[in-house]
PDB file of N, CA and C in Angstrom:
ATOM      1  N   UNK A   1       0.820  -1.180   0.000  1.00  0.00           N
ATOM      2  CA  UNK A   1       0.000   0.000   0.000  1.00  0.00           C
ATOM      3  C   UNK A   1       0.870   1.252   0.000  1.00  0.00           C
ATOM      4  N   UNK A   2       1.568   1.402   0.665  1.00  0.00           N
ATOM      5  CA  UNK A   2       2.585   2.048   0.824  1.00  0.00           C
ATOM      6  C   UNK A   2       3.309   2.723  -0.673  1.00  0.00           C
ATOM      7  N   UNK A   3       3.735   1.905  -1.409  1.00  0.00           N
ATOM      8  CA  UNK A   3       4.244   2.118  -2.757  1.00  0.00           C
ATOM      9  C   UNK A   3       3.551   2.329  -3.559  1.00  0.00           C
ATOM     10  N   UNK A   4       2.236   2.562  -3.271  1.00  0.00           N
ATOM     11  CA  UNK A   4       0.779   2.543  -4.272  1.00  0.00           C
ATOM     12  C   UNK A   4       0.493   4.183  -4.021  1.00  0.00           C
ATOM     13  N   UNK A   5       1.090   4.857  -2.977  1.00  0.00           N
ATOM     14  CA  UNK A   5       0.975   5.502  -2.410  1.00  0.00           C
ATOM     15  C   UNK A   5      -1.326   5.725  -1.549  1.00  0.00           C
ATOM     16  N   UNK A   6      -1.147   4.727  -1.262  1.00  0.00           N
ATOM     17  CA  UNK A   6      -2.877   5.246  -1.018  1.00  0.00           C
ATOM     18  C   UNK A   6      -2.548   4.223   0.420  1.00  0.00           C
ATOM     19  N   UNK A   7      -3.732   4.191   1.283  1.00  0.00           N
ATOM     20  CA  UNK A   7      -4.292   4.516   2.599  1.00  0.00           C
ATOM     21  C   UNK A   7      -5.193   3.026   3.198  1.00  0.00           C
ATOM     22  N   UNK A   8      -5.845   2.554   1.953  1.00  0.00           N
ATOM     23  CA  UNK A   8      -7.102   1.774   2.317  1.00  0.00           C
ATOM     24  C   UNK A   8      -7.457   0.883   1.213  1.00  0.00           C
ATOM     25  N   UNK A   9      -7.855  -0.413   1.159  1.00  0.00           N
ATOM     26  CA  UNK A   9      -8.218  -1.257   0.070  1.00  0.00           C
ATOM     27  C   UNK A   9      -8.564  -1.045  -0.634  1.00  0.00           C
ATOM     28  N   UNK A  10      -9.876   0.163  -0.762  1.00  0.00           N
ATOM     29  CA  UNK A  10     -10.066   0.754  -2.044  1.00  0.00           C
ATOM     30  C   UNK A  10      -9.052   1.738  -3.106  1.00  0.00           C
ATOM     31  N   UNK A  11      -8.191   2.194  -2.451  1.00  0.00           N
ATOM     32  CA  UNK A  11      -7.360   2.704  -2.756  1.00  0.00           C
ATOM     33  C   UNK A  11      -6.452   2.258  -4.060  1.00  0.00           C
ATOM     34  N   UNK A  12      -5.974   0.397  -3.103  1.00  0.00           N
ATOM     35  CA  UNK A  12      -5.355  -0.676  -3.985  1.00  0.00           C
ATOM     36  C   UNK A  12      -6.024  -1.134  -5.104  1.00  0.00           C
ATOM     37  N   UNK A  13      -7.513  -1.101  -5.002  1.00  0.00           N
ATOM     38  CA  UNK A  13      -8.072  -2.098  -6.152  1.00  0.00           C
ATOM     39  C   UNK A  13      -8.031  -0.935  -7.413  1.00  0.00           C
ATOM     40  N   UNK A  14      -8.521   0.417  -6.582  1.00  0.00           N
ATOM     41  CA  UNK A  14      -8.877   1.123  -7.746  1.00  0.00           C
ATOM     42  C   UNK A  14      -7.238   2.019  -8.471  1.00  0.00           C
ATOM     43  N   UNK A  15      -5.960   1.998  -7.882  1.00  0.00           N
ATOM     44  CA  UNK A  15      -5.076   1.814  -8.397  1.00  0.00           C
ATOM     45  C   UNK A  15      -4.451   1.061  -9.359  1.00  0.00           C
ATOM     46  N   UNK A  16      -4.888  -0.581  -9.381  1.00  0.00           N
ATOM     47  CA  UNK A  16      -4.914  -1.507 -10.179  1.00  0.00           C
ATOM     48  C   UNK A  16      -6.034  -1.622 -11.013  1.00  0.00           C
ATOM     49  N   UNK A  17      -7.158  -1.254 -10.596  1.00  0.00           N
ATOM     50  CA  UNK A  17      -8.261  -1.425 -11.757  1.00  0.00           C
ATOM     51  C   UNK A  17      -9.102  -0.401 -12.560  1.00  0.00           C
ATOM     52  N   UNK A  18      -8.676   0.749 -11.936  1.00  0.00           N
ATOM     53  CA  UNK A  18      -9.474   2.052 -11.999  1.00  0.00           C
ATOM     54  C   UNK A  18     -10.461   2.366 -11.090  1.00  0.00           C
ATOM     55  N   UNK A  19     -10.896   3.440 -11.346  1.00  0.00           N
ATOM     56  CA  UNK A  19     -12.650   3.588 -10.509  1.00  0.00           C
ATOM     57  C   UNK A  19     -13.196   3.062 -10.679  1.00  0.00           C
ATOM     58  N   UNK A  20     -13.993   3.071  -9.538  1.00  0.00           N
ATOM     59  CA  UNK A  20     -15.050   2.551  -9.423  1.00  0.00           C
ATOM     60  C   UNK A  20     -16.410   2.562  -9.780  1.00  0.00           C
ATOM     61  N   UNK A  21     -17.295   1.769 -10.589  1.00  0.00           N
ATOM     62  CA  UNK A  21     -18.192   1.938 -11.276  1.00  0.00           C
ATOM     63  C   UNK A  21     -19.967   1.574 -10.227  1.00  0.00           C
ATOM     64  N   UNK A  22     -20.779   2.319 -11.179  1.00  0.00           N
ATOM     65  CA  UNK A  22     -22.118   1.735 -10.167  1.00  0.00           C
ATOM     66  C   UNK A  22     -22.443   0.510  -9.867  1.00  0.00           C
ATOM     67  N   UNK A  23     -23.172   0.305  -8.753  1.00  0.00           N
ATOM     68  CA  UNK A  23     -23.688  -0.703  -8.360  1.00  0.00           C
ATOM     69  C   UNK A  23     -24.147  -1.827  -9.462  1.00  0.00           C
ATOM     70  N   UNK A  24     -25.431  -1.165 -10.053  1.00  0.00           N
ATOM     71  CA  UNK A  24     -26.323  -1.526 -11.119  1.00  0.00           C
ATOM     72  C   UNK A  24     -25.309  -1.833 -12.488  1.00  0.00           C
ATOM     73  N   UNK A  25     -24.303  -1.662 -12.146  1.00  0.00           N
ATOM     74  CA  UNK A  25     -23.474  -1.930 -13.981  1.00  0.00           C
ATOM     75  C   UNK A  25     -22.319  -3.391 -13.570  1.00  0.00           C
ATOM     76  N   UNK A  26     -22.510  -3.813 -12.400  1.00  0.00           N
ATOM     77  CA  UNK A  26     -21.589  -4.556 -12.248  1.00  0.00           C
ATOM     78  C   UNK A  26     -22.257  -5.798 -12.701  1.00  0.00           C
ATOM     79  N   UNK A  27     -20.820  -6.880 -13.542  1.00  0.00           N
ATOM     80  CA  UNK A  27     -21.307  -7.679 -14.413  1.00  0.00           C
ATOM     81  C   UNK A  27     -20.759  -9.411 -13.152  1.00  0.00           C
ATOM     82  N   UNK A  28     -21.104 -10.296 -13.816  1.00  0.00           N
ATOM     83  CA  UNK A  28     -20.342 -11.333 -13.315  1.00  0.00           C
ATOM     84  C   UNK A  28     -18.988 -11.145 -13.677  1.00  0.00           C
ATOM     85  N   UNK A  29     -18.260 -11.756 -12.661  1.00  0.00           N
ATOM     86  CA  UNK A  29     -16.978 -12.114 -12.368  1.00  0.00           C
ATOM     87  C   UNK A  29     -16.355 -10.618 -11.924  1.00  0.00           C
ATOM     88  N   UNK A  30     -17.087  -9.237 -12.077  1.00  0.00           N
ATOM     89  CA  UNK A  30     -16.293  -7.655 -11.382  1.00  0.00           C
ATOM     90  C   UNK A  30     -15.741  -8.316  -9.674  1.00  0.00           C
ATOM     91  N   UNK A  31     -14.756  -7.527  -9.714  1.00  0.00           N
ATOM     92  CA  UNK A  31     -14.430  -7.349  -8.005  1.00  0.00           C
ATOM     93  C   UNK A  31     -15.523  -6.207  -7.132  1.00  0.00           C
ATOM     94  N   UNK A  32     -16.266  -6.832  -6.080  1.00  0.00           N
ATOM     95  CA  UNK A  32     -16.793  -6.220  -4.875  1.00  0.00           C
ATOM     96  C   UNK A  32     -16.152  -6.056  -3.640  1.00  0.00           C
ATOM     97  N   UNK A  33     -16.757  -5.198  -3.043  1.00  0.00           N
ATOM     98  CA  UNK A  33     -16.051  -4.595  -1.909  1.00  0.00           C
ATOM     99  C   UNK A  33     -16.983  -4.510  -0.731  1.00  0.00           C
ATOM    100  N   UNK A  34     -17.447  -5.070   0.059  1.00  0.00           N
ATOM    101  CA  UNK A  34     -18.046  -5.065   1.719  1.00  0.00           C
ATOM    102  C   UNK A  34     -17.289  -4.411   2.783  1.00  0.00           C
ATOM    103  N   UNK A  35     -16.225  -3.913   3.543  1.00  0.00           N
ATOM    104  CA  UNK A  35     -15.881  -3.331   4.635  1.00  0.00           C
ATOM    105  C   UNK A  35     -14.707  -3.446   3.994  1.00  0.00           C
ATOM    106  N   UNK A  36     -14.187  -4.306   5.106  1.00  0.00           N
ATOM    107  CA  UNK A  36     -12.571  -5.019   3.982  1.00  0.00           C
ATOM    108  C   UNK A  36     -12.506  -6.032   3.682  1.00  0.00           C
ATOM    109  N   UNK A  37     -13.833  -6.713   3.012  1.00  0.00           N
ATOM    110  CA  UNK A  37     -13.501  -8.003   2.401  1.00  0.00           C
ATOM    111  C   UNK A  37     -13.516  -7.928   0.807  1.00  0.00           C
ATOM    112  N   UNK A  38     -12.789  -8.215  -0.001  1.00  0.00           N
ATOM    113  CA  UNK A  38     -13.359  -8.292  -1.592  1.00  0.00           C
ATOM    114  C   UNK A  38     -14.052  -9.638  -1.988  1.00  0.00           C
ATOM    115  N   UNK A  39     -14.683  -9.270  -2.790  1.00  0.00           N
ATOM    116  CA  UNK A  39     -15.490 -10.564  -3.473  1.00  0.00           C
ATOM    117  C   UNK A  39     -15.436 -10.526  -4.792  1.00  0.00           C
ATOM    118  N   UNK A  40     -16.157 -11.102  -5.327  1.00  0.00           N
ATOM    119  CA  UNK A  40     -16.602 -10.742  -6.963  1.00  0.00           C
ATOM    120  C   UNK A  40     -17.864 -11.148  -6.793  1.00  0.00           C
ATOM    121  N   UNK A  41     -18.547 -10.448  -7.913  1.00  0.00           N
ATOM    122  CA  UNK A  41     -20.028 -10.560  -8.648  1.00  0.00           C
ATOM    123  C   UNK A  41     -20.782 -11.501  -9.395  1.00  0.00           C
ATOM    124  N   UNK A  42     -21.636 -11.790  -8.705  1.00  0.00           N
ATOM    125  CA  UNK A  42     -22.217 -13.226  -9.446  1.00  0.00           C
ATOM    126  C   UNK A  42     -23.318 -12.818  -9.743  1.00  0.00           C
ATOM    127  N   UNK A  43     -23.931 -11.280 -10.678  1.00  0.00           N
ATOM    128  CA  UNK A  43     -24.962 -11.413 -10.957  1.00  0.00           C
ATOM    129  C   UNK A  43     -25.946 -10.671  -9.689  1.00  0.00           C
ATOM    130  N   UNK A  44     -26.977 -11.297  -9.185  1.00  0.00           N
ATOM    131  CA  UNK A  44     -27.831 -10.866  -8.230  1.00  0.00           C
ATOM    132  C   UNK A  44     -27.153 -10.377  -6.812  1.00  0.00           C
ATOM    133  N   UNK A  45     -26.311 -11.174  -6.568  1.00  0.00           N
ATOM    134  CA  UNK A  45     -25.574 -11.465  -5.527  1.00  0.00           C
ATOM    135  C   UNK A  45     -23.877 -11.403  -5.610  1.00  0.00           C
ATOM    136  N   UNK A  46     -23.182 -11.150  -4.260  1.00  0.00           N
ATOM    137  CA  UNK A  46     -21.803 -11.241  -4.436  1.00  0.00           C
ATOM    138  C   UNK A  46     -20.993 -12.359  -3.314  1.00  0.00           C
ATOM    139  N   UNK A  47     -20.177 -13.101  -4.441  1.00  0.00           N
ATOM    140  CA  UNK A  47     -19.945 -13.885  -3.090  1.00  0.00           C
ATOM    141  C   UNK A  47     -18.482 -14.004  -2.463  1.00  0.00           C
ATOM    142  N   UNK A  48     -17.989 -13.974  -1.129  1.00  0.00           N
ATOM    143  CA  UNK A  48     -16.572 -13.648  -0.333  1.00  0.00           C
ATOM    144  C   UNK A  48     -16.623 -15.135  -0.232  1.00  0.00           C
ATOM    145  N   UNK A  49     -14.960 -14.649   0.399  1.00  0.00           N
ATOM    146  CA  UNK A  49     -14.449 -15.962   0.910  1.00  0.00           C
ATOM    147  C   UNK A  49     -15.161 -16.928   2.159  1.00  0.00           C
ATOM    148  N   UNK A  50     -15.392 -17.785   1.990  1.00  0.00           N
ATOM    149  CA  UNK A  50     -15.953 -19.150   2.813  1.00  0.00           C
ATOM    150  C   UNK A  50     -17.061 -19.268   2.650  1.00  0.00           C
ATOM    151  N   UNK A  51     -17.869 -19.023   1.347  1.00  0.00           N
ATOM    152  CA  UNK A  51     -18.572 -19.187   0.697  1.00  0.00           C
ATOM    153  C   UNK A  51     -19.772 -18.191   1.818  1.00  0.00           C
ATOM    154  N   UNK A  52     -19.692 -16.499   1.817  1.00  0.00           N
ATOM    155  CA  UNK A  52     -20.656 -15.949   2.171  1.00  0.00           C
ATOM    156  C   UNK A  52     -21.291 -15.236   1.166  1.00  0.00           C
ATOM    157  N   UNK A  53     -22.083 -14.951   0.698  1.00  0.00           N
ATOM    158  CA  UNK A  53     -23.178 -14.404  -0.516  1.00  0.00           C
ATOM    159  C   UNK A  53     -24.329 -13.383   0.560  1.00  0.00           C
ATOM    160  N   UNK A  54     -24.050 -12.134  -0.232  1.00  0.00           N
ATOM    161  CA  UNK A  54     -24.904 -11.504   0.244  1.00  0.00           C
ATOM    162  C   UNK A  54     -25.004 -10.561  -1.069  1.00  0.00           C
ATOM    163  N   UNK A  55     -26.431 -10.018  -0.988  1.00  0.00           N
ATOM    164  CA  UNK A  55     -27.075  -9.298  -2.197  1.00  0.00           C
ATOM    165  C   UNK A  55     -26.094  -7.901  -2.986  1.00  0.00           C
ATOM    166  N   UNK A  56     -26.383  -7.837  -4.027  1.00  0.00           N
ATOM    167  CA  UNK A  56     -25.464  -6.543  -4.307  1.00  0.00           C
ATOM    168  C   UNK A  56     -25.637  -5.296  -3.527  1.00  0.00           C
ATOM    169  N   UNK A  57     -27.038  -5.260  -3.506  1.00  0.00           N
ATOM    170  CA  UNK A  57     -26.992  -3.985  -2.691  1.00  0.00           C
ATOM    171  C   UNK A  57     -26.614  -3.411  -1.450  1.00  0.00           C
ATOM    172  N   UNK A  58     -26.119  -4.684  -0.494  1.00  0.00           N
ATOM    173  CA  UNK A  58     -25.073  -4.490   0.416  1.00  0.00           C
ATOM    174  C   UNK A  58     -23.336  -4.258   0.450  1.00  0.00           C
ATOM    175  N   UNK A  59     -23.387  -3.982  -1.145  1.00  0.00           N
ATOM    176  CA  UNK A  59     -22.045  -3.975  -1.282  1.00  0.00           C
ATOM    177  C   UNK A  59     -21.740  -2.846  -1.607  1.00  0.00           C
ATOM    178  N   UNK A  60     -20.542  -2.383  -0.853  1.00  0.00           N
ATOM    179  CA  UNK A  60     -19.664  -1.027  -0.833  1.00  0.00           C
ATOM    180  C   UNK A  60     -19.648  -0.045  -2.524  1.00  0.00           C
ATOM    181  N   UNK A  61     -18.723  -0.929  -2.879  1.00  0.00           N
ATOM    182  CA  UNK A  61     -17.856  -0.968  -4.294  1.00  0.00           C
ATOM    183  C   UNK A  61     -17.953  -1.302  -5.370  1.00  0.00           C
ATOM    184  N   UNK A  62     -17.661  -1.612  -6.405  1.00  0.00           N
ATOM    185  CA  UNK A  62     -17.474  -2.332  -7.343  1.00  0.00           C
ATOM    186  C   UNK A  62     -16.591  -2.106  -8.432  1.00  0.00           C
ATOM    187  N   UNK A  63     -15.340  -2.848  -9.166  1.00  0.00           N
ATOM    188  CA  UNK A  63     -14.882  -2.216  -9.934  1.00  0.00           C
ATOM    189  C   UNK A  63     -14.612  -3.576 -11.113  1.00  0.00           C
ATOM    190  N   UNK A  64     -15.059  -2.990 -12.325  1.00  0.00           N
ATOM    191  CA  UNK A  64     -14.807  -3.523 -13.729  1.00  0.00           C
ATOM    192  C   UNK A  64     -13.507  -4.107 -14.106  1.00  0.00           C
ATOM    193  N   UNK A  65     -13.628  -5.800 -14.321  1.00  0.00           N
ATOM    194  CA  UNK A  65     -12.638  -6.093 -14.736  1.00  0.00           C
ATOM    195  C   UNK A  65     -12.744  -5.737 -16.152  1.00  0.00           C
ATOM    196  N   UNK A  66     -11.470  -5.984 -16.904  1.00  0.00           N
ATOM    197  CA  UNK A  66     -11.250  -5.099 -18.308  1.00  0.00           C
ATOM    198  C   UNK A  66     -11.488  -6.486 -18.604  1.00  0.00           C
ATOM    199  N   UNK A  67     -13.096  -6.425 -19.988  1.00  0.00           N
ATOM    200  CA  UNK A  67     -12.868  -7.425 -21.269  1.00  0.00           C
ATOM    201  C   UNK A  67     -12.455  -7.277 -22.131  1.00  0.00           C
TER     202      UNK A  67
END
């Protein structure tokens, strides 16, 4: 983080991936963001590590992987 020069996870993703885009435009397989957990996008829902799924609209973030 440090060499990224930024502060906070969002910082990192959107250094590596760009900004961050709306809720409503995120596709399957985008990276999501909850507090400090990332996930990716499955559509209706987003799902984190140990298999937790919770709806998009509880999610922070979202940023576009490049097709």
């Amino acid at each position: 983080m440090r060499q990224l020069g930024v502060r906070n996870m969002s910082g990192v993703v959107t250094a590596v991936h760009g900004a961050p885009i709306p809720r409503r435009q995120a596709r399957h397989g985008d990276i999501v963001r909850r507090g400090w957990a990332l996930g990716i996008c499955c559509g209706t829902h987003a799902e984190f590590y140990g298999d937790e799924c919770v709806p998009m609209s509880a999610v922070d973030e979202v940023w576009k992987l490049w097709r």
